[in-house]
Protein backbone atom coordinates (compact mmCIF):
# COMPACT_ATOMS: atom_id res chain seq x y z
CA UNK A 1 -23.68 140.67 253.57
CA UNK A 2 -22.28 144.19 253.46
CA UNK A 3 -24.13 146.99 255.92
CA UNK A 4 -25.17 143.73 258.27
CA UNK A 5 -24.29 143.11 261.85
CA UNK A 6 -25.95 139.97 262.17
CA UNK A 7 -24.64 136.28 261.23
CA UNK A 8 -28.38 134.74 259.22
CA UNK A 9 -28.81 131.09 259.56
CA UNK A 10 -31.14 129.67 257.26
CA UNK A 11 -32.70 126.06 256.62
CA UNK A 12 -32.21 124.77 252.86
CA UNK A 13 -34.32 121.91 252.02
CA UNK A 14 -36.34 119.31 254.00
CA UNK A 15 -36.00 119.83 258.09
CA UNK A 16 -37.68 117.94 261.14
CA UNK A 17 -41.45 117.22 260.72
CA UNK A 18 -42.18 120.06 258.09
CA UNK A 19 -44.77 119.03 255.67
CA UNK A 20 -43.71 118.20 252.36
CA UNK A 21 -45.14 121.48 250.81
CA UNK A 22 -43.31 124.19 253.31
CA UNK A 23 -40.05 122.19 253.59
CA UNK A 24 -38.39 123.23 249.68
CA UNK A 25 -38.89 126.95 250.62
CA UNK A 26 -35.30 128.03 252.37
CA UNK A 27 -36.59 129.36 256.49
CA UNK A 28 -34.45 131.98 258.27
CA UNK A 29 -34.11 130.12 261.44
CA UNK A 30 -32.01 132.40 263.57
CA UNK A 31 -30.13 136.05 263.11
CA UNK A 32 -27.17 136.02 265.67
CA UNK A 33 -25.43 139.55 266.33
CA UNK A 34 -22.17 139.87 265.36
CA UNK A 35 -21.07 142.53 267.89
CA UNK A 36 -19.30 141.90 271.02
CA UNK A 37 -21.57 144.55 272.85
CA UNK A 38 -25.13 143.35 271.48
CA UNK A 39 -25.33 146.80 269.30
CA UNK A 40 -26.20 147.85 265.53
CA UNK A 41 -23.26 149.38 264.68
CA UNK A 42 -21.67 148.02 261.41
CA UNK A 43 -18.14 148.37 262.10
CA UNK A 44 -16.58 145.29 259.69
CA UNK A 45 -18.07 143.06 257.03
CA UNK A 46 -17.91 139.12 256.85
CA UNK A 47 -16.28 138.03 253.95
CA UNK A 48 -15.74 134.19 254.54
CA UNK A 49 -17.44 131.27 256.36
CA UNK A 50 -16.86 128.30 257.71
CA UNK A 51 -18.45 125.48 259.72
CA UNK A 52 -16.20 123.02 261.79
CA UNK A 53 -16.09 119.30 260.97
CA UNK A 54 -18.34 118.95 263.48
CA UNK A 55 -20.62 121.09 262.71
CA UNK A 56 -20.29 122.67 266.64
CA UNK A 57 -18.28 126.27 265.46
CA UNK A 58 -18.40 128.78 262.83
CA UNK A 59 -15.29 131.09 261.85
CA UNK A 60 -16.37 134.31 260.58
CA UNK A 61 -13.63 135.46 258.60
CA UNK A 62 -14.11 139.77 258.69
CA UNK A 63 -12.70 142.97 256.55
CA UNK A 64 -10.99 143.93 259.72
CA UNK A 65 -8.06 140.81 260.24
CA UNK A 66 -10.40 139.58 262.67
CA UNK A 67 -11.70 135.76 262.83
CA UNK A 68 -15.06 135.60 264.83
CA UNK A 69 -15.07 131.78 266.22
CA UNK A 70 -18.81 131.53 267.15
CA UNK A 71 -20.38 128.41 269.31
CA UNK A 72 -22.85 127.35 266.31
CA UNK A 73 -26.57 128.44 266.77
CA UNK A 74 -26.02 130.51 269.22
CA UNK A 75 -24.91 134.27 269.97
CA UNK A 76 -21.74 133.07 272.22
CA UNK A 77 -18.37 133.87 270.59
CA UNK A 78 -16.08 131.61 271.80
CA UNK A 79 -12.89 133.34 270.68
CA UNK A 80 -11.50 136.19 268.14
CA UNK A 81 -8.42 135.81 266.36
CA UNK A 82 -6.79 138.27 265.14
CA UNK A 83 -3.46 138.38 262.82
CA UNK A 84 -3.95 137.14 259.50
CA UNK A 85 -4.32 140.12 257.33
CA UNK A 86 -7.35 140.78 255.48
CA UNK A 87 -8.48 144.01 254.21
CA UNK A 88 -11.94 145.10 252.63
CA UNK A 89 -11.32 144.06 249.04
CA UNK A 90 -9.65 140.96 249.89
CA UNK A 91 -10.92 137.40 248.94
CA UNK A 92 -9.90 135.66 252.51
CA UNK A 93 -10.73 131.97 252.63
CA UNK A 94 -11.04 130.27 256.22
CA UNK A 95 -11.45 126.63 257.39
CA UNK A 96 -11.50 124.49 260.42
CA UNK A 97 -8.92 121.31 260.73
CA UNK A 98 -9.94 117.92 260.01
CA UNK A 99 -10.30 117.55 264.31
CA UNK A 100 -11.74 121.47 264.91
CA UNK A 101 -8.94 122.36 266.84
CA UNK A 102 -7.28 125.03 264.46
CA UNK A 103 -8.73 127.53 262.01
CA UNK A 104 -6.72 128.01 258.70
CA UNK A 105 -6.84 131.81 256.90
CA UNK A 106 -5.13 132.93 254.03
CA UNK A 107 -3.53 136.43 254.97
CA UNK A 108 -1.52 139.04 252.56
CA UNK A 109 1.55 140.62 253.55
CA UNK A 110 2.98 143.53 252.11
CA UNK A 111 5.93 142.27 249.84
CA UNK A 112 8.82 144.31 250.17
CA UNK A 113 10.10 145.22 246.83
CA UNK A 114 12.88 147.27 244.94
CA UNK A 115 11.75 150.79 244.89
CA UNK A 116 10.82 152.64 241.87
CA UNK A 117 12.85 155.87 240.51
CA UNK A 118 11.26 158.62 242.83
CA UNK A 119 9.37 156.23 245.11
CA UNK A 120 10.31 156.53 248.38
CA UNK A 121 11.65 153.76 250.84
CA UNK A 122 8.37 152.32 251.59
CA UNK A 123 7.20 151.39 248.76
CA UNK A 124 5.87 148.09 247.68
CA UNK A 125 5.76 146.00 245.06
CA UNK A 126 2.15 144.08 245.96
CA UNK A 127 0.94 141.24 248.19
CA UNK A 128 2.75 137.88 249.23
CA UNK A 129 0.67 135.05 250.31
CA UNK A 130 0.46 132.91 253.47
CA UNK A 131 -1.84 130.50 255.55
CA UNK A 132 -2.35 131.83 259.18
CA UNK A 133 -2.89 128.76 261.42
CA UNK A 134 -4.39 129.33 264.70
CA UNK A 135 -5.35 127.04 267.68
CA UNK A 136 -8.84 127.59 268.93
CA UNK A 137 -8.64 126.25 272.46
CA UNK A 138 -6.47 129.77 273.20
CA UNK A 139 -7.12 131.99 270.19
CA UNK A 140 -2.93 131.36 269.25
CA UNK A 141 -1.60 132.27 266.32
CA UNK A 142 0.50 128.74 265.79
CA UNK A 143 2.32 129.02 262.68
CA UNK A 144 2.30 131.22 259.40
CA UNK A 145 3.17 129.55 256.22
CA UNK A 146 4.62 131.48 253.56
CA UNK A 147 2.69 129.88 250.31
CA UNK A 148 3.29 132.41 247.69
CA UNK A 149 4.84 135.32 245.94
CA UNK A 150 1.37 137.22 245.20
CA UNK A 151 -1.83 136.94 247.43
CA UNK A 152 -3.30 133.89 248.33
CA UNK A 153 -6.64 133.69 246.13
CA UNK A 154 -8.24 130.53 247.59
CA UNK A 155 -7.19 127.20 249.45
CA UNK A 156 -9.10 124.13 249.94
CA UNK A 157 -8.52 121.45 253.17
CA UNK A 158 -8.45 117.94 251.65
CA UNK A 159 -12.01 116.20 253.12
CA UNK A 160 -10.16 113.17 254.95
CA UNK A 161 -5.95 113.78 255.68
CA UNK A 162 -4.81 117.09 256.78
CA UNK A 163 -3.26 118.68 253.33
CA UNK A 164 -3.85 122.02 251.89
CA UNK A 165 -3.48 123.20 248.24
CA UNK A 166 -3.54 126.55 248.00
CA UNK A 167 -3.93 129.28 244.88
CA UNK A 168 -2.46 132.42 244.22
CA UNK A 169 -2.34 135.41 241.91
CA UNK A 170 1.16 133.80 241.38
CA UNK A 171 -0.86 131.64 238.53
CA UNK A 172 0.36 128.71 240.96
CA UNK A 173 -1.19 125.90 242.98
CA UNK A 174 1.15 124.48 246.09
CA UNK A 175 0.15 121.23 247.89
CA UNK A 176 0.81 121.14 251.03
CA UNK A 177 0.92 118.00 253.21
């Protein structure tokens, strides 16, 4: 949530040796600060989760190009990864590898375009898409794959091989495998 610093983990539905008539209601179970330091300040916003395979990590995927990789359940960050670009009105989806070993985030890159009459050199004409992949034993950015001619809107790991299809503003879906 926007204006937070802390990651909430909550119980949903039946847990342990709860009586039946407490266990529907959903239980904040922990609140885990997201800052490095242990302080309050609100500095960036999460705008994407994920939970590894395993269910032993969370990537916290921020407003600031920065991917929190948290031990799960627990206030230790284990790494940060930082270049995949997300910004604060971006959509960013994140996801662990089938094994846990790399963290996939779509990123925008400014797309270099053919400038306007009285624009100047800079300018742009939007977004291009790609998939940062990076390993999280060492927090290495492995590979970036170039997916699409607009942002990236959402991409989705398939639940048993190690494909991606991913969409775009493009009004395209790519497979990847």
């Amino acid at each position: 949530a926007r204006d937070d610093h802390e990651l909430h983990y909550w119980r949903v539905g039946p847990g342990g040796n709860a009586a039946p008539s407490t266990s529907s209601k959903p239980k904040e179970e922990l609140r885990v600060n997201l800052n490095a330091l242990g302080d309050s300040v609100v500095s960036f916003t999460v705008l994407a989760l994920a939970v590894s395979p395993d269910r032993s990590l969370v990537a916290a995927c921020t407003d600031k190009s920065r991917v929190i990789v948290l031990e799960a359940f627990t206030a230790r960050q284990l790494r940060n990864l930082y270049g995949a670009v997300v910004n604060e009105f971006d959509m960013p989806s994140v996801c662990f590898s089938l094994d846990g070993c790399f963290v996939y985030v779509s990123s925008s890159l400014p797309h270099p375009g053919s400038k306007a009459e009285g624009e100047d050199e800079g300018s742009l004409l939007g977004l291009c898409g790609q998939v940062a992949i990076f390993q999280v034993r060492d927090a290495s950015l492995v590979l970036q794959l170039p997916c699409h001619e607009k942002a990236v809107r959402c991409f989705h790991r398939h639940p048993h091989r190690e494909m991606l299809a991913t969409g775009s503003f493009d009004k395209s879906v790519k497979y990847w495998g």
